[in-house]
C-alpha atoms as a PDB file:
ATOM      1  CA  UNK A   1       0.000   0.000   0.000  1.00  0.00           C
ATOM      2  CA  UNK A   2       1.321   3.204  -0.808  1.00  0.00           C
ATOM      3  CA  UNK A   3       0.612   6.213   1.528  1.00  0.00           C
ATOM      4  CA  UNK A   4      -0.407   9.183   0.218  1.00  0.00           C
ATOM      5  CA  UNK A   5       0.794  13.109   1.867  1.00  0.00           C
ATOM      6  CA  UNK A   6      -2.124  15.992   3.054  1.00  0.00           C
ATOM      7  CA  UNK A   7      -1.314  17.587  -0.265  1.00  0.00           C
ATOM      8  CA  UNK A   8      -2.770  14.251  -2.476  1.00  0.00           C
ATOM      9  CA  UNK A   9      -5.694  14.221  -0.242  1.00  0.00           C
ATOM     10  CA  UNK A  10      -8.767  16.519  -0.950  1.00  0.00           C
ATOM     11  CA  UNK A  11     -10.052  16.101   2.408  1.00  0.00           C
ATOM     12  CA  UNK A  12      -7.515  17.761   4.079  1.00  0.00           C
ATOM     13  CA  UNK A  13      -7.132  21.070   1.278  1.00  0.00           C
ATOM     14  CA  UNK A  14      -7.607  24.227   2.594  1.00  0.00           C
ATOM     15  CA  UNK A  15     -10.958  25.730   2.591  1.00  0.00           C
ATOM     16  CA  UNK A  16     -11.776  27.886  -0.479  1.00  0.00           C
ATOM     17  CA  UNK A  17     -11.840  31.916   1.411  1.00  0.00           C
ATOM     18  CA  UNK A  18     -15.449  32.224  -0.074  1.00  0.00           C
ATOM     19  CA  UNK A  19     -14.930  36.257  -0.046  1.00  0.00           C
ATOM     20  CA  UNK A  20     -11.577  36.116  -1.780  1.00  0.00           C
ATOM     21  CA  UNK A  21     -13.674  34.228  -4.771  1.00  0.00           C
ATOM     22  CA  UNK A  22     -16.274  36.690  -4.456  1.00  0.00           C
ATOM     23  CA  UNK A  23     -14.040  39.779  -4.727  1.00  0.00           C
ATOM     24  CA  UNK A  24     -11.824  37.807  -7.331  1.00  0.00           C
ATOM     25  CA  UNK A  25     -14.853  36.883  -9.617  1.00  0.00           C
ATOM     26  CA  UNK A  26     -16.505  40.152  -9.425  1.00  0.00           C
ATOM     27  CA  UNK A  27     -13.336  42.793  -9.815  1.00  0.00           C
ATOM     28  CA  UNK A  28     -10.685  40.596 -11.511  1.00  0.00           C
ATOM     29  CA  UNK A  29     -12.318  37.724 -13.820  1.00  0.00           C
ATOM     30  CA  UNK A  30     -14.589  40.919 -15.216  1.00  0.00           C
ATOM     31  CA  UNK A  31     -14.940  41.367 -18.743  1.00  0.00           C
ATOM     32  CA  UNK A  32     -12.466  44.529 -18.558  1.00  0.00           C
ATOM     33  CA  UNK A  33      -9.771  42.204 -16.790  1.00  0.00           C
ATOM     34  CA  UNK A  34      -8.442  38.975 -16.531  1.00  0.00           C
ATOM     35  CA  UNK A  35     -11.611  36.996 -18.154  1.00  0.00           C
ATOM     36  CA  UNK A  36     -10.531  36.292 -21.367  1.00  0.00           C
ATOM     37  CA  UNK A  37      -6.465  35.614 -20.712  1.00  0.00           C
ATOM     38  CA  UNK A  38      -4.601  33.258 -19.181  1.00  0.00           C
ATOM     39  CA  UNK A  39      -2.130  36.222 -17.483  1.00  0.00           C
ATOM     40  CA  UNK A  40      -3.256  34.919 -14.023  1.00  0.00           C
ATOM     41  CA  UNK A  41      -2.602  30.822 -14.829  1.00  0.00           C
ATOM     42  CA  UNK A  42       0.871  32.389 -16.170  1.00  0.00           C
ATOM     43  CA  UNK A  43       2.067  34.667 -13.277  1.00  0.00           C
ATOM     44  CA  UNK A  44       0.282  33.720  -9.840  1.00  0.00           C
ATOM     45  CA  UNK A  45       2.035  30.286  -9.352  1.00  0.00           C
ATOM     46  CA  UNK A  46       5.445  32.104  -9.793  1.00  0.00           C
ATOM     47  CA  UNK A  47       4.709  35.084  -7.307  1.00  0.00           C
ATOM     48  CA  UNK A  48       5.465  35.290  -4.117  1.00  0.00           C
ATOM     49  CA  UNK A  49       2.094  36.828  -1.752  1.00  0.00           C
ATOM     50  CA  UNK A  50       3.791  40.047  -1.247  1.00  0.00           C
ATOM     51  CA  UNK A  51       4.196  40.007  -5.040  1.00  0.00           C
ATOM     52  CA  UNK A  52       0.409  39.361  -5.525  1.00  0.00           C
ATOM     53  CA  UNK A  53      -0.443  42.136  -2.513  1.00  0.00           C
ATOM     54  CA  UNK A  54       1.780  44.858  -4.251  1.00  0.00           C
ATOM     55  CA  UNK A  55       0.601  44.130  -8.234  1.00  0.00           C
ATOM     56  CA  UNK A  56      -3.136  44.199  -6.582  1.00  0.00           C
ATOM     57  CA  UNK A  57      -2.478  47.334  -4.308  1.00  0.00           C
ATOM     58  CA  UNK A  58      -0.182  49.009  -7.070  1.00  0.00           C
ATOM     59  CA  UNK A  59      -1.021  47.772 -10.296  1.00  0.00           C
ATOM     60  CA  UNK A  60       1.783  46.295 -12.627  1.00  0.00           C
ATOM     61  CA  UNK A  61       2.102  46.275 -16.147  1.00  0.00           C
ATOM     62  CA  UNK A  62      -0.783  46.778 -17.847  1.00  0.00           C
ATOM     63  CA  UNK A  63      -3.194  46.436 -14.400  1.00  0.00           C
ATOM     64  CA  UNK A  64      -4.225  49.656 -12.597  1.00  0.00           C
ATOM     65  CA  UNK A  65      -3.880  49.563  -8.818  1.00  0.00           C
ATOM     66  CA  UNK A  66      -7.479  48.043  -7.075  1.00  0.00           C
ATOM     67  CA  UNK A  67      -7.332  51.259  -4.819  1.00  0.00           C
ATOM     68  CA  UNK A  68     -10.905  50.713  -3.850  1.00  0.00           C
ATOM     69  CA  UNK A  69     -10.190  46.809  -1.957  1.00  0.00           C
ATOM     70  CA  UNK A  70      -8.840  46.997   1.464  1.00  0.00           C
ATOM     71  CA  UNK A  71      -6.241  45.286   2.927  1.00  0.00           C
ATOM     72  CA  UNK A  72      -8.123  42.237   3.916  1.00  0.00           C
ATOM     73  CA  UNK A  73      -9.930  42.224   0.560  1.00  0.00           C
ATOM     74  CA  UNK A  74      -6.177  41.637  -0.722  1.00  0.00           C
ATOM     75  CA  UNK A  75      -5.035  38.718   1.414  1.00  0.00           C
ATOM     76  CA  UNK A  76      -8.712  37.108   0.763  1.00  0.00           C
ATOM     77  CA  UNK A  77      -8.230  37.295  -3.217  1.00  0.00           C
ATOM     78  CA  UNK A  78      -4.324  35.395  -2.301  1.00  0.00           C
ATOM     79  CA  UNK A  79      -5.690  32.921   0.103  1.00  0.00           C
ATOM     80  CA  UNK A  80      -7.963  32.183  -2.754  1.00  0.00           C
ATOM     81  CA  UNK A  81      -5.656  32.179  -5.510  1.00  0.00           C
ATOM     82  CA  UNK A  82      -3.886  30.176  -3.580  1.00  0.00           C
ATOM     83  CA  UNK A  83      -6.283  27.520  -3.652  1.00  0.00           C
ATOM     84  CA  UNK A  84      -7.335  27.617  -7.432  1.00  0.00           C
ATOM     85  CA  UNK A  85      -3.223  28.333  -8.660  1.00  0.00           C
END
């Protein structure tokens, strides 16, 4: 028998942060944003959070800063890209 780690197991993956996929569907997967690219399969696994937190707060590239989402707003959107990325 082989034994399987936490991370093989969905039983034990962390629990979707239901407002970070409500803030993340309504302001970023918009049809203005990220909804038709794959920028966000691309760059999220490769940042760190404080990456994420300053390209959200700041903007980067072509993204304008998301001024108008609060602190907490921000680390809900990473704990739930962290689950979908």
């Amino acid at each position: 028998m082989v034994e399987t780690g936490e991370a093989d197991n969905p039983d034990t993956a962390p629990p979707v942060n239901e407002e970070g996929e409500r803030i993340h569907d309504q302001t970023c997967m918009n049809g203005y944003c990220h909804a038709n690219n794959s920028i966000l399969d691309e760059r999220v696994p490769q940042m760190t959070d404080p990456q994420i937190y300053r390209t959200i707060d700041e903007g980067g590239d072509f993204m304008p800063p998301q001024n108008p989402l609060s602190d907490r707003d921000i680390q809900d959107v990473i704990e739930y890209l962290r689950t979908i990325y």
